[in-house]
C-alpha atoms as a PDB file:
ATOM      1  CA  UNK A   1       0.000   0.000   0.000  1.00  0.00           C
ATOM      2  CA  UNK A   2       1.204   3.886  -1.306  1.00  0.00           C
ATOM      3  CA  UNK A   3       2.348   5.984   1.465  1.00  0.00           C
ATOM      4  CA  UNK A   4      -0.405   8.467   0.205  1.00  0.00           C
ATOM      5  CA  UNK A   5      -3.501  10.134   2.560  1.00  0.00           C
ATOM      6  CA  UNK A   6      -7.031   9.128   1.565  1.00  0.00           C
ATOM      7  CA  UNK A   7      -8.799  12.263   3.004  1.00  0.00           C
ATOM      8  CA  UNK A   8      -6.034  14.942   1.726  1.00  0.00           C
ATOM      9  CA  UNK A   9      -3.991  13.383  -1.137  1.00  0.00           C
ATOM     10  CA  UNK A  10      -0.514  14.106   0.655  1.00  0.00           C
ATOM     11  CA  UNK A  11       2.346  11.955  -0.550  1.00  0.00           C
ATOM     12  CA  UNK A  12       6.225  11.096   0.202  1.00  0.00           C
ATOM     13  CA  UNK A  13       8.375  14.099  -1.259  1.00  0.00           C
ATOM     14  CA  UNK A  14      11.639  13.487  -2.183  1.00  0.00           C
ATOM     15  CA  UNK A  15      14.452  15.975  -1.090  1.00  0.00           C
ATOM     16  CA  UNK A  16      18.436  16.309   0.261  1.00  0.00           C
ATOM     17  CA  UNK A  17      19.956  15.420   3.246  1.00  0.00           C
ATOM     18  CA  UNK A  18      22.461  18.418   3.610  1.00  0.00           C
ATOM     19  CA  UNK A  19      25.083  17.437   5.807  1.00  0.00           C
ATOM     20  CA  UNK A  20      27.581  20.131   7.910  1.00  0.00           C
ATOM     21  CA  UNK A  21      30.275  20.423   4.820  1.00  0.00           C
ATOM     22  CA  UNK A  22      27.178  20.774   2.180  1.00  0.00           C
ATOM     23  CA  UNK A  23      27.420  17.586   0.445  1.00  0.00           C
ATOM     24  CA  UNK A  24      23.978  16.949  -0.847  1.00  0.00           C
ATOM     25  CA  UNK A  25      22.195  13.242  -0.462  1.00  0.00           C
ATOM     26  CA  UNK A  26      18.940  12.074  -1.657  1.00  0.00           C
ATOM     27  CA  UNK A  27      15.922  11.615   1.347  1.00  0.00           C
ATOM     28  CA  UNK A  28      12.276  11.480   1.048  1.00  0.00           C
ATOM     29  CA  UNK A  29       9.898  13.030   2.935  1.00  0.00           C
ATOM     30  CA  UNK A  30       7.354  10.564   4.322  1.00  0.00           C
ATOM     31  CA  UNK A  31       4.132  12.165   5.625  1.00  0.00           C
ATOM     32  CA  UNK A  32       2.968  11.300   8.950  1.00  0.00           C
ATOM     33  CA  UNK A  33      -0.099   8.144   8.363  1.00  0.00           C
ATOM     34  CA  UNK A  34      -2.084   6.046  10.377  1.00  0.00           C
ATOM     35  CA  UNK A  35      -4.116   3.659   9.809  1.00  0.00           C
ATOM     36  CA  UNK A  36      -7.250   4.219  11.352  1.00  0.00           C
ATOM     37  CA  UNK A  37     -10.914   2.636  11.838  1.00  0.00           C
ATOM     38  CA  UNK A  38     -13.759   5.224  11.712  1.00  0.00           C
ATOM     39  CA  UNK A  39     -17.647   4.351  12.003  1.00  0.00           C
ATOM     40  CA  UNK A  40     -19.319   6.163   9.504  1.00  0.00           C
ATOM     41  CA  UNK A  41     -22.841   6.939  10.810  1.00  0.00           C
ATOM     42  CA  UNK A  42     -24.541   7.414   7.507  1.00  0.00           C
ATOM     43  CA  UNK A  43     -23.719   4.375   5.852  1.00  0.00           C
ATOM     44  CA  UNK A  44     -24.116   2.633   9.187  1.00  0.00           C
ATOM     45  CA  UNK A  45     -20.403   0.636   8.931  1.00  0.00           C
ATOM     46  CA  UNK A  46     -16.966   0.285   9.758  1.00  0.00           C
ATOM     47  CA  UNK A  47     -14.099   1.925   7.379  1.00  0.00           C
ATOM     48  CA  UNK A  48     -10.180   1.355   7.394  1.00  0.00           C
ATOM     49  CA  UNK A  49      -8.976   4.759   6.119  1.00  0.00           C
ATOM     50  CA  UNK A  50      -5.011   5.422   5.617  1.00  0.00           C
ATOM     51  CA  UNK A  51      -4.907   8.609   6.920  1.00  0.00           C
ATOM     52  CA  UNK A  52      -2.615  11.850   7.968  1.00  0.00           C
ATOM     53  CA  UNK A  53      -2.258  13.652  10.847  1.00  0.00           C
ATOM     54  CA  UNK A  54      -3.683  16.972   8.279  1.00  0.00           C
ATOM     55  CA  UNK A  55      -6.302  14.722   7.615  1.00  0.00           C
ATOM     56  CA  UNK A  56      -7.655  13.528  10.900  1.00  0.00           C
ATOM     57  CA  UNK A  57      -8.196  17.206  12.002  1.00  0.00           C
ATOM     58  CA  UNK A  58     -10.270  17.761   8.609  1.00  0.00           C
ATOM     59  CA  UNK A  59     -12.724  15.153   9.899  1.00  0.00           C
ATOM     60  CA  UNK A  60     -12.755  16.393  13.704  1.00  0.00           C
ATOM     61  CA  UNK A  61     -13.188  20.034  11.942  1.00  0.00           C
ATOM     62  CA  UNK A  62     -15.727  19.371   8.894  1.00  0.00           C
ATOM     63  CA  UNK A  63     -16.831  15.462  10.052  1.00  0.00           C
ATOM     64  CA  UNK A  64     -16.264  12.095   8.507  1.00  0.00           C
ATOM     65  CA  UNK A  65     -18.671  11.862   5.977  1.00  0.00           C
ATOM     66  CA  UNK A  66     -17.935  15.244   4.506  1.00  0.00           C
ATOM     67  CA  UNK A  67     -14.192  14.529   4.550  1.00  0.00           C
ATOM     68  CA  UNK A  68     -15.082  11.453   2.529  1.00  0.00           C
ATOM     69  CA  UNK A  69     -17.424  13.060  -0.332  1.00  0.00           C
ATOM     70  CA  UNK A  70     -14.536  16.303  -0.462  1.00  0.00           C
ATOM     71  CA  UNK A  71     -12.281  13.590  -1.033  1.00  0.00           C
ATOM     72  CA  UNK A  72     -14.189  11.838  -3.309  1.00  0.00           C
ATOM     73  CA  UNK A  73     -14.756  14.708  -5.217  1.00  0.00           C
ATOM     74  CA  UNK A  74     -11.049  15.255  -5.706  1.00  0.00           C
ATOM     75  CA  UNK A  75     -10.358  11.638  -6.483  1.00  0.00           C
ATOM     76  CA  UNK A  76      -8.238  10.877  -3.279  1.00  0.00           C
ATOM     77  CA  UNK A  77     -10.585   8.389  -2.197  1.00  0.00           C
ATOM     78  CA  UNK A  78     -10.927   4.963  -4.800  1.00  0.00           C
ATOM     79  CA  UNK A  79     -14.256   3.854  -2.978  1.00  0.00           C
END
């Protein structure tokens, strides 16, 4: 499974580690995921969502179910 967020589309970047004399390595940037169980009210079930830490306060700001249909909408979510 991608190291990508369902709810905001956030993926690994890829960057330098820049060490004290300057000499440039490549790194990547993982972003910060969980995997975490929600129950989602409307459709009355359990859901497995691979989520950020960006992403779990955009469902305790907005709610699960329209964190799901924004992500939906923006084609984040394959469901």
């Amino acid at each position: 499974m991608s190291k990508i967020c369902q709810i905001t589309g956030k993926k690994a970047m890829n960057g330098n580690n820049v060490s004290h004399s300057k000499r440039r390595t490549k790194r990547t940037f993982d972003v910060n995921l969980f995997t975490k169980k929600f129950y989602w009210v409307e459709e009355d079930c359990w859901i497995n969502l691979r989520i950020s830490a960006a992403g779990l306060r955009i469902i305790n700001k907005i709610g699960l179910d329209a964190a799901i249909k924004q992500a939906a909408e923006k084609g984040y979510l394959n469901a």
